[in-house]
Protein backbone atom coordinates (compact mmCIF):
# COMPACT_ATOMS: atom_id res chain seq x y z
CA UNK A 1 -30.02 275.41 86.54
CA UNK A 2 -29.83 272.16 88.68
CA UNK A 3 -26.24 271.71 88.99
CA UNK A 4 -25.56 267.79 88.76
CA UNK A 5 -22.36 265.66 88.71
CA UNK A 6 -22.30 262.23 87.18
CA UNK A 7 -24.03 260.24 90.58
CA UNK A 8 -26.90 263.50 91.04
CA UNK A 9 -27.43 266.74 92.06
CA UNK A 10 -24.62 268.97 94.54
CA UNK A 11 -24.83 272.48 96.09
CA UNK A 12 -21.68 274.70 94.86
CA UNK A 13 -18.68 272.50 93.92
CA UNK A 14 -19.34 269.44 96.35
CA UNK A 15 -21.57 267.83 98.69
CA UNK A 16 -22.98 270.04 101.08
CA UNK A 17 -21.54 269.96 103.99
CA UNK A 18 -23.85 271.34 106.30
CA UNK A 19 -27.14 270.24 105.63
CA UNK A 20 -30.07 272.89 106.27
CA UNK A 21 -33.02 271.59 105.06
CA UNK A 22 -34.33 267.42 105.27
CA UNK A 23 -34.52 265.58 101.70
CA UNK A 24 -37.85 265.04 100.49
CA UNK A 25 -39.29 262.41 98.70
CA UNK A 26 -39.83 263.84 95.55
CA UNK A 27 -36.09 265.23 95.93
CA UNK A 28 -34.59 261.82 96.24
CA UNK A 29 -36.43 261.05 93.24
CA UNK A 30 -35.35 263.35 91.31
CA UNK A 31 -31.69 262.15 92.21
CA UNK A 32 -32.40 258.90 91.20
CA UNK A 33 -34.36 259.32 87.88
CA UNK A 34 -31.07 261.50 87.20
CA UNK A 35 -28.33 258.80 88.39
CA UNK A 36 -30.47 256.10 85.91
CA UNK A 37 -30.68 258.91 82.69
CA UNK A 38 -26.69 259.72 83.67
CA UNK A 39 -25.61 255.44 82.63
CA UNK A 40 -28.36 255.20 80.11
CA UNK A 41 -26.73 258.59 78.43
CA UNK A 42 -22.98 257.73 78.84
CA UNK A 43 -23.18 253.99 78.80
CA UNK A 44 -25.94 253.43 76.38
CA UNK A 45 -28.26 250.82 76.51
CA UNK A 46 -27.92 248.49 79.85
CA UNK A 47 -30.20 246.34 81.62
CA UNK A 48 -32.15 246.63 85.05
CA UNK A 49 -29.98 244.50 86.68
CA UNK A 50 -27.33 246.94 85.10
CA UNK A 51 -28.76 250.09 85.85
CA UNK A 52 -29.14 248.73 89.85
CA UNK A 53 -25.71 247.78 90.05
CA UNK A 54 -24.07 251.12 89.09
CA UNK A 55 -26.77 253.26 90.75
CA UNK A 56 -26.58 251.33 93.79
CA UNK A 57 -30.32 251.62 93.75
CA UNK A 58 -32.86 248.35 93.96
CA UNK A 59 -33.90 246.92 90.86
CA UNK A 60 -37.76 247.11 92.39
CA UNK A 61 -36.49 251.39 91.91
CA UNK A 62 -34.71 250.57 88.70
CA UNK A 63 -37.66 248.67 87.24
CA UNK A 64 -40.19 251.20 88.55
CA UNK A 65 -38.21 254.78 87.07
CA UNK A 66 -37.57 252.95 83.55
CA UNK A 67 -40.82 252.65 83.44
CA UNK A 68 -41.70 256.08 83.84
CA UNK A 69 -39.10 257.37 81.53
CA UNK A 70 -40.49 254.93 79.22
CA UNK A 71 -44.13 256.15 79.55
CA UNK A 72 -42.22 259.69 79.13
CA UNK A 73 -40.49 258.67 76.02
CA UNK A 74 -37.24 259.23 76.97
CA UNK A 75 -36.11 255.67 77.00
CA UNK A 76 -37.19 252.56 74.98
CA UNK A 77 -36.47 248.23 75.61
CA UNK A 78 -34.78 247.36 73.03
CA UNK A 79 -34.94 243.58 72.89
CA UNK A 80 -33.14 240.79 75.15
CA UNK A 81 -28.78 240.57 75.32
CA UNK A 82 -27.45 238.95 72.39
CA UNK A 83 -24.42 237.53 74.44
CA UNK A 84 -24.97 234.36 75.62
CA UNK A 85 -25.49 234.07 79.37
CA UNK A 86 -27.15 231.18 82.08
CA UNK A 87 -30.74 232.13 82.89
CA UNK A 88 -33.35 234.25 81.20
CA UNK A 89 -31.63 236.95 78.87
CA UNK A 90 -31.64 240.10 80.05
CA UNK A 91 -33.96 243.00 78.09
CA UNK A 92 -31.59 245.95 77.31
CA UNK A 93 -32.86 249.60 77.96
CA UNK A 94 -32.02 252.47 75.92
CA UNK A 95 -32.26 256.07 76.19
CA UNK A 96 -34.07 257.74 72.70
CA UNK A 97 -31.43 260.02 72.72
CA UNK A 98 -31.95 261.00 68.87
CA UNK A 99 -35.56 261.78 68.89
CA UNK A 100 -35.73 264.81 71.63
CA UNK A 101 -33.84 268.18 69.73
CA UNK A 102 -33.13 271.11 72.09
CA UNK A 103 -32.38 274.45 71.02
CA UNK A 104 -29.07 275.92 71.48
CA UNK A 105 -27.74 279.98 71.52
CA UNK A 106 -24.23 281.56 71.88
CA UNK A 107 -24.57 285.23 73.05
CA UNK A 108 -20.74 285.34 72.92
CA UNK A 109 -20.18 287.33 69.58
CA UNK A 110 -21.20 290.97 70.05
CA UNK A 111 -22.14 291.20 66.30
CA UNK A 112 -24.39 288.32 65.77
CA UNK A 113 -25.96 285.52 67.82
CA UNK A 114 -25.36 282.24 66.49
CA UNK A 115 -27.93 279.50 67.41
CA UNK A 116 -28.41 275.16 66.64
CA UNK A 117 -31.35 272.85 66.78
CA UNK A 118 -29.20 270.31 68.15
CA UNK A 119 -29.79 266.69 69.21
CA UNK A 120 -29.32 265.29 72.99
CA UNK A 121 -26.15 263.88 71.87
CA UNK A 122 -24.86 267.24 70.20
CA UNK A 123 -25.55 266.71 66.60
CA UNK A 124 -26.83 269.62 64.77
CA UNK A 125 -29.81 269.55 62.84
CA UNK A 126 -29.89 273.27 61.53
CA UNK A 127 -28.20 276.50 62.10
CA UNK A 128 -29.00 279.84 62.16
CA UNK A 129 -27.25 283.06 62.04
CA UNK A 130 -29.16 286.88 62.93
CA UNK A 131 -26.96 290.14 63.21
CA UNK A 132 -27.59 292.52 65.64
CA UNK A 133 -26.97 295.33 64.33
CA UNK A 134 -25.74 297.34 66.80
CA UNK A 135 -28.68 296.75 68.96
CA UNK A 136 -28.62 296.76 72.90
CA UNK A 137 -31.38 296.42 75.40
CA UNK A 138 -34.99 295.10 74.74
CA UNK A 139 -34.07 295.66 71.27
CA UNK A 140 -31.49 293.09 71.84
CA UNK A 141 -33.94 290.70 73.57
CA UNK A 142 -36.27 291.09 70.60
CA UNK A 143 -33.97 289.59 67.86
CA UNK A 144 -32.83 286.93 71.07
CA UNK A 145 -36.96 286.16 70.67
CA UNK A 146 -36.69 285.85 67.04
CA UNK A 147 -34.08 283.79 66.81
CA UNK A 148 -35.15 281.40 69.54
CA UNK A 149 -38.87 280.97 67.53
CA UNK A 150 -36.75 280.31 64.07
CA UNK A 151 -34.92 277.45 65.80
CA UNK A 152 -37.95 275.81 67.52
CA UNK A 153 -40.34 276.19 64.40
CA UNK A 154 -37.16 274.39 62.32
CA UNK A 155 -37.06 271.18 64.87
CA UNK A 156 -38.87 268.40 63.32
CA UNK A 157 -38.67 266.60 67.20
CA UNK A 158 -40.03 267.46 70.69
CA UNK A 159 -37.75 270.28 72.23
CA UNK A 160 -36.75 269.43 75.52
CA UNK A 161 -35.79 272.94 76.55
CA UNK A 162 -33.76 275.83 74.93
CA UNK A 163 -29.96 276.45 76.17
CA UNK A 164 -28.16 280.07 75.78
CA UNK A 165 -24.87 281.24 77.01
CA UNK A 166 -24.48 284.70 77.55
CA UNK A 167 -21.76 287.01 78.30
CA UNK A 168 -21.99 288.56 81.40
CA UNK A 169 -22.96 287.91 85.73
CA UNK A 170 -25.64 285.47 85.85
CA UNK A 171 -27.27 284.18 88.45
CA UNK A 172 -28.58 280.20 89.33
CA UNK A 173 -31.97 281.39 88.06
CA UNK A 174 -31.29 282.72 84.44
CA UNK A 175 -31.47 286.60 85.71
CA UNK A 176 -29.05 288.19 83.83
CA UNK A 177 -27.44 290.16 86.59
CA UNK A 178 -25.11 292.55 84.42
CA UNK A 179 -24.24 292.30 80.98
CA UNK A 180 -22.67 295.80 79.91
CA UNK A 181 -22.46 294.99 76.27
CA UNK A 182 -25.70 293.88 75.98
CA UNK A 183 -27.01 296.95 78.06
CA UNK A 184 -28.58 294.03 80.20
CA UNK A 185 -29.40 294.93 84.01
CA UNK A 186 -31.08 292.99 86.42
CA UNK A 187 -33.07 290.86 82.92
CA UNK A 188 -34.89 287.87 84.11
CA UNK A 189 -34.24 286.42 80.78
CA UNK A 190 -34.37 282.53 81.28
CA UNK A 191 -38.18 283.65 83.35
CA UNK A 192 -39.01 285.65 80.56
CA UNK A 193 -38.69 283.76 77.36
CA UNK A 194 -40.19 280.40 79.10
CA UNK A 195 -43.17 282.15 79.93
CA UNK A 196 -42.68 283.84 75.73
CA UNK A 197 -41.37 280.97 74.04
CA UNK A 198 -43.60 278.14 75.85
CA UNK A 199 -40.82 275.48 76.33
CA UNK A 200 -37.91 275.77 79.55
CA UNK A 201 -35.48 278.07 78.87
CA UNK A 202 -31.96 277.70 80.56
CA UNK A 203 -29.54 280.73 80.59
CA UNK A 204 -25.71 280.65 81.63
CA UNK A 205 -22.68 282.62 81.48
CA UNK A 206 -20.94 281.44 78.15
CA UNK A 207 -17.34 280.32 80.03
CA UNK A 208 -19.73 278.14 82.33
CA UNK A 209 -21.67 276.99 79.28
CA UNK A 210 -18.27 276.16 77.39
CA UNK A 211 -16.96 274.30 80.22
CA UNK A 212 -20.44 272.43 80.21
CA UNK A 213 -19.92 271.58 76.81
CA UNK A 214 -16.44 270.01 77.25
CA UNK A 215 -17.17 267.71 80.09
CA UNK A 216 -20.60 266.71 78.44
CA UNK A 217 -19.84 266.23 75.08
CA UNK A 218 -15.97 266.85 74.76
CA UNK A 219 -14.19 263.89 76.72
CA UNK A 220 -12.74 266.68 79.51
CA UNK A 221 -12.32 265.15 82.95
CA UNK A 222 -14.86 266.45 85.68
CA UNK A 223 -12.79 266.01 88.82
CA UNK A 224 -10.66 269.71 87.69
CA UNK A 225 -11.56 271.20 84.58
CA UNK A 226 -11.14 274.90 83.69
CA UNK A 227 -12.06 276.11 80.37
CA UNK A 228 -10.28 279.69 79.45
CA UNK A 229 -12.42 281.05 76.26
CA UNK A 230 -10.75 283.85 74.48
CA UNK A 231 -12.63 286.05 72.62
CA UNK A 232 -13.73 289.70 72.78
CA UNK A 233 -12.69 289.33 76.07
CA UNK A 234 -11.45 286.41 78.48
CA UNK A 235 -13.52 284.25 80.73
CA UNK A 236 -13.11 280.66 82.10
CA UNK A 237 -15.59 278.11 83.19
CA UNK A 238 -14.75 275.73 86.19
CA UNK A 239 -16.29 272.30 86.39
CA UNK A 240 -14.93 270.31 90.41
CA UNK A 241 -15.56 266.85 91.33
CA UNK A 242 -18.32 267.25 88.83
CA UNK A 243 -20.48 270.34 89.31
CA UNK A 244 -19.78 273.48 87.89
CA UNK A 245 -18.34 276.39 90.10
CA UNK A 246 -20.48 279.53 90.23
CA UNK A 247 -19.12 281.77 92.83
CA UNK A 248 -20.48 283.73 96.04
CA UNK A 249 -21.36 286.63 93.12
CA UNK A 250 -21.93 284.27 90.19
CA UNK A 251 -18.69 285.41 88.62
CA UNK A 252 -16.00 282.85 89.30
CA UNK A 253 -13.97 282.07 86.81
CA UNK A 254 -13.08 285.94 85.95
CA UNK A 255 -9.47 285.50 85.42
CA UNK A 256 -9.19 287.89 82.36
CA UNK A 257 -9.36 290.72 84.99
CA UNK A 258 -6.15 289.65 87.25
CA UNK A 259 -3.43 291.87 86.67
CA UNK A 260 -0.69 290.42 85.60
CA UNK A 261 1.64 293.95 84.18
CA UNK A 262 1.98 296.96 85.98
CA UNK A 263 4.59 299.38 86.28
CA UNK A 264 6.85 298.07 88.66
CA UNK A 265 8.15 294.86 86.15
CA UNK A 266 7.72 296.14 83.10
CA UNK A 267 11.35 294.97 81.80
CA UNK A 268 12.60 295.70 77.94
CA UNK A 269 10.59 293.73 75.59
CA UNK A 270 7.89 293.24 77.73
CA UNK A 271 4.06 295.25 77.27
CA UNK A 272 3.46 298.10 79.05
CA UNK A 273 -0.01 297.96 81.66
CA UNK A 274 -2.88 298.49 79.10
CA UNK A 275 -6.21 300.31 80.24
CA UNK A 276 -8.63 297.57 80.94
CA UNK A 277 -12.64 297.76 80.46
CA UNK A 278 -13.07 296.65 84.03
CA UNK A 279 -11.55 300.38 85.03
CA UNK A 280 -7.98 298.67 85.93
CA UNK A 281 -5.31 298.47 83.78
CA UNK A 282 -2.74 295.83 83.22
CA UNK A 283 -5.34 292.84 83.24
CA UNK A 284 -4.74 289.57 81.61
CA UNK A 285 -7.48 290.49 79.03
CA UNK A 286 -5.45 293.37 77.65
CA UNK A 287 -2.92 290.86 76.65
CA UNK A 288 -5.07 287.88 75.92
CA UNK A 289 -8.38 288.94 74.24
CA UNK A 290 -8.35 288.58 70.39
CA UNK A 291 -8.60 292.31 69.45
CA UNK A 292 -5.12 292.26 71.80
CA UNK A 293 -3.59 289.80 70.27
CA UNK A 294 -4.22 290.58 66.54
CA UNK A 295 -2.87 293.67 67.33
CA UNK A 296 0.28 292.39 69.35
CA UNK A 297 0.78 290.76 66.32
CA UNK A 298 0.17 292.45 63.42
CA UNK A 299 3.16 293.11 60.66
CA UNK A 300 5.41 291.06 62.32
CA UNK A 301 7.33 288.51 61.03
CA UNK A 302 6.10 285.02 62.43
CA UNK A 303 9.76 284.85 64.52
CA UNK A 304 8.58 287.90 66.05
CA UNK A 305 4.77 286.79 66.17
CA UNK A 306 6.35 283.60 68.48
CA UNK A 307 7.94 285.67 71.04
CA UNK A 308 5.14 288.20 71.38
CA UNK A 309 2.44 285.11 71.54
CA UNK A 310 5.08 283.42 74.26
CA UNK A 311 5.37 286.75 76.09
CA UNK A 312 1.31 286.40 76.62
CA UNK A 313 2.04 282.99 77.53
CA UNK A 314 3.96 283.47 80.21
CA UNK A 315 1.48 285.90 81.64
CA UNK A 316 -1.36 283.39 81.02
CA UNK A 317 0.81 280.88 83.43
CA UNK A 318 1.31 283.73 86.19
CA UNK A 319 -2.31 284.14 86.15
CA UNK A 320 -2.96 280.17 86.34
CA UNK A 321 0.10 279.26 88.71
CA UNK A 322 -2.30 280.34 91.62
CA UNK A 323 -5.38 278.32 90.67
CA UNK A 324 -3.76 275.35 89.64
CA UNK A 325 -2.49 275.29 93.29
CA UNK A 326 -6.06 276.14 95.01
CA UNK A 327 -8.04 274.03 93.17
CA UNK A 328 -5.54 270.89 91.74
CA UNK A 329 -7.16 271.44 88.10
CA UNK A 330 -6.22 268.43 86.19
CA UNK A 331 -6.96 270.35 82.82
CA UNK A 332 -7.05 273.97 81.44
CA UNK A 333 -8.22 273.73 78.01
CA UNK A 334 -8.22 277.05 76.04
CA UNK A 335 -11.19 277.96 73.20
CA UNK A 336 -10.32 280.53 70.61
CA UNK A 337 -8.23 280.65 66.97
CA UNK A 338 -5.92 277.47 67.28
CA UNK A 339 -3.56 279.98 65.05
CA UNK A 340 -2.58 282.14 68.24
CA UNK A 341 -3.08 279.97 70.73
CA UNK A 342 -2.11 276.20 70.01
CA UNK A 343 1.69 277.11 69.65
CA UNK A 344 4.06 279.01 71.88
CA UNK A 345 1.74 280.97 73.55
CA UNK A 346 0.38 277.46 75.28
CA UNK A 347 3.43 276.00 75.87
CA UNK A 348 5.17 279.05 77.66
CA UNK A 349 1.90 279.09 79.32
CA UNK A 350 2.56 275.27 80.81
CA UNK A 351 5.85 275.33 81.13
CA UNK A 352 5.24 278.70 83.46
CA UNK A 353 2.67 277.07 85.62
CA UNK A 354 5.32 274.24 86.08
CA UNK A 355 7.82 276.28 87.05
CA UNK A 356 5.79 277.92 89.77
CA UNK A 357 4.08 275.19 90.80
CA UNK A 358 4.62 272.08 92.95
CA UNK A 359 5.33 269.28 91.16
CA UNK A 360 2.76 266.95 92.22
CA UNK A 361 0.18 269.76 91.00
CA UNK A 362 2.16 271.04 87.65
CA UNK A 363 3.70 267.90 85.97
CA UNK A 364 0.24 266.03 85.12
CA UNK A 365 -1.34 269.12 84.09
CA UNK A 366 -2.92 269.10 80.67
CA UNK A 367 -2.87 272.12 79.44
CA UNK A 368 -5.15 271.75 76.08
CA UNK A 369 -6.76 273.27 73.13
CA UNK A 370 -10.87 272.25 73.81
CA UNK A 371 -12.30 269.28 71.76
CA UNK A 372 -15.53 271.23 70.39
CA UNK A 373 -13.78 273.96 68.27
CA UNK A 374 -16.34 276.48 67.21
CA UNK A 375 -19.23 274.88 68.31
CA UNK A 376 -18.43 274.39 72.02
CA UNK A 377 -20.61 277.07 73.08
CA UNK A 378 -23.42 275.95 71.23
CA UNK A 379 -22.60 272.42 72.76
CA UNK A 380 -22.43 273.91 76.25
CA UNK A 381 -26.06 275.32 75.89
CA UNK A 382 -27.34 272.01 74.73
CA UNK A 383 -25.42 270.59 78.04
CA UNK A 384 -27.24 273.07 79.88
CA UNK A 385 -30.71 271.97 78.93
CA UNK A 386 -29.56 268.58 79.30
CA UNK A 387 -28.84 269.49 83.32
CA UNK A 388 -31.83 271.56 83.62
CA UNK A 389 -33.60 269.51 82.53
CA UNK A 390 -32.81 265.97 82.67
CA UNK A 391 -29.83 266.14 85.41
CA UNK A 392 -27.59 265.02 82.77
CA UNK A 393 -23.97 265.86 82.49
C-alpha cells in the first residue's frame, strides 16, 4: 500500500529524511493527482482556481490533472458557482464519489469473515457473511476467494480495488508474513487474489486497517492517532502526522503483548500473571481481550464488574503511559463492546495515563470509544483501497 497523508505520499511516519533515490516525473505526478483527489474528496466540489490554491500547484497543473481524472471518470464539472462574484463564474469540479464501489473484508473474527460492497464514501451497498468452519490454510484462502467473487459479482458499479484486514504480520506488499490462526506463512495474498480476482487487491493488518478507517471516514485527527481494537486478542493501529506507522518488522502497534502483571506486584485484589499465546505470561491481552474480560466478569454483581473492568483499566494506562510520551498521541480511541469498555475501564485507563504522564502530553488526551462501531474494519479496508489506489486518506 502507498502510504499517503493528506498533502501526498511519505516513507514510514514522516518525510524522509534522507533521500536515496531522485523523484521522477511520473512520481511527482502521482503526488499531485493525489493532493487534487485528497480536496476534491474532503472538500467536495471546488474550482481550479480552488484546487491551485490549496495544492499550491499551477492552475495550468490543476486544469491539466482534472482533466485526466475527468477522462478517467473519477471526477465530473458540475456547472458554474452559484454565489455571486466579479468576473466570469467559476465552473465547480466534483469528485463521482458515489459511482466507483470497492469491496471491503474483515479477517478479524476467527469464525466467519464478514465482507461490504461499499461506496468511496463508506456507504454500504450489500453485506455478506461466510463461516469458516474451522478451516485454516489454503482451505481458508478458498472461502477468502469465494467471498471476495460474491461481493464483486453483487456491485452494480466499477470496483476500484478490494480492501481486507487481516489479523496477523503483514508486510507493505500484502504478503501475509505470519498469521498463526489462519495457519498463514509467508502467503502473498494481496499478489495472489489480484492476479485470481482480476481487480487490485490491498491487504493490511486489521489494527492498521481500523485506524485507517477512523482517520478516513471517522473524524479522528491524523497528527497522533492510535486505535486499540479489542477482540480475540488486542492490537492497535498508529496513524503520525498523517501516514500510518508500520514498524521495522511490520508489527508496530503490538501493545497487547507488553506485560503489564507479573509476580513481583501482584497485590490483594489484583490478577495474577496469566499464560499468554505469545509464550509470555502476564501480557496486557490476558487482561484485555474479550474472552478475558467476559470471564473477569462473569457472575458478578455489576459493583464488582466496575472494579474488575477499572482494575484492567489501570493496566491499559500503564501500558499507554509510555507511548503517549514517545509519540505525543493526541487520541487513543478503543474498538470493541461499548458495554466493557466505555465505562470505568476507560476512565481509570485516562486518568492512569495522566497520572504518569507530563501534563502537557496527558491533559489534552482524548481517550475515546471509535466513531465506526462495528463496521470500522470494514471501513478501514475501504480506506485502504482508497490509499492504494487513489492516494486518498
Amino acid at each position: 500500500m502507498t502510504t499517503t497523508t493528506r498533502s501526498g505520499p511519505l516513507r514510514g511516519a514522516g518525510r524522509t529524511l534522507r533521500p536515496t533515490t531522485k523523484v521522477l516525473p511520473e512520481h511527482a505526478r502521482a503526488h499531485n493527482r493525489a493532493m487534487v483527489l485528497q480536496h476534491l474528496f474532503h472538500q467536495g466540489p471546488s474550482s481550479r482556481a480552488d484546487l491551485a490554491r490549496s495544492t499550491g500547484l499551477t492552475r495550468v497543473t490543476v486544469s491539466d490533472l482534472v482533466s485526466v481524472l475527468i477522462a478517467e471518470g473519477l471526477a465530473e464539472e458540475l456547472g458554474v458557482r452559484s454565489e455571486g462574484r466579479v468576473g466570469k463564474p467559476a465552473t465547480l469540479v466534483g469528485m463521482r464519489t458515489e459511482e466507483f464501489h470497492v469491496v471491503a473484508v474483515d479477517l478479524a473474527d476467527d469464525a466467519s469473515l464478514r465482507g461490504a460492497v461499499m461506496t468511496l464514501t463508506g456507504t454500504v451497498a450489500a453485506r455478506r457473511t461466510v463461516s469458516l468452519d474451522g478451516r485454516t490454510g489454503e482451505d481458508a484462502v478458498a472461502v477468502l476467494e469465494d467471498l471476495c467473487r460474491e461481493l464483486l459479482a453483487a456491485a452494480d458499479r466499477p470496483v476500484v480495488g478490494v480492501g481486507i484486514g487481516s489479523p496477523g504480520v503483514i508486510d507493505s506488499a500484502g504478503v501475509v508474513v505470519a498469521a498463526p490462526n489462519r495457519g498463514w506463512y509467508d502467503l502473498p495474498l494481496a499478489a495472489r487474489l489480484t492476479e485470481r480476482l482480476g481487480v487490485p487487491v490491498h491487504v493490511a493488518n486489521d489494527a492498521n486497517t481500523h485506524a485507517l478507517g477512523e482517520y478516513t471516514y471517522g473524524g479522528a485527527t491524523g497528527s497522533g492517532l492510535m486505535v486499540i481494537t479489542v477482540g480475540q486478542g488486542v492490537g492497535a493501529g498508529i496513524v503520525l502526522d498523517g501516514a500510518l506507522v508500520r514498524g521495522r518488522a511490520h508489527a508496530a502497534g503490538e501493545i497487547g503483548h507488553v506485560t503489564v502483571v507479573d509476580d513481583r506486584d501482584v497485590r490483594a485484589g489484583d490478577p495474577l500473571p496469566r499464560d499468554c499465546a505469545c509464550g509470555r505470561t502476564g501480557c496486557l491481552e490476558t487482561l484485555l481481550s474479550l474472552p478475558a474480560l467476559r470471564r473477569a466478569t462473569a457472575g458478578r454483581t455489576p459493583e464488582e464488574s466496575d472494579a474488575v473492568l477499572a482494575s484492567v483499566g489501570r493496566k491499559l494506562g500503564l501500558a499507554l503511559a509510555p507511548v503517549v510520551s514517545a509519540l505525543n498521541l493526541a487520541e487513543v480511541l478503543l474498538s470493541g463492546p461499548p458495554e466493557l469498555l466505555d465505562g470505568p475501564l476507560r476512565d481509570a485507563a485516562l486518568a492512569t495515563v495522566q497520572a504518569r504522564t507530563m501534563p502537557l502530553l496527558g491533559e489534552d488526551l482524548v481517550l475515546r470509544m471509535g466513531a465506526l462501531d462495528e463496521d470500522g474494519a470494514l471501513s478501514g479496508a475501504a480506506a485502504l483501497v482508497l490509499s492504494g489506489q487513489l492516494g486518498v486518506t
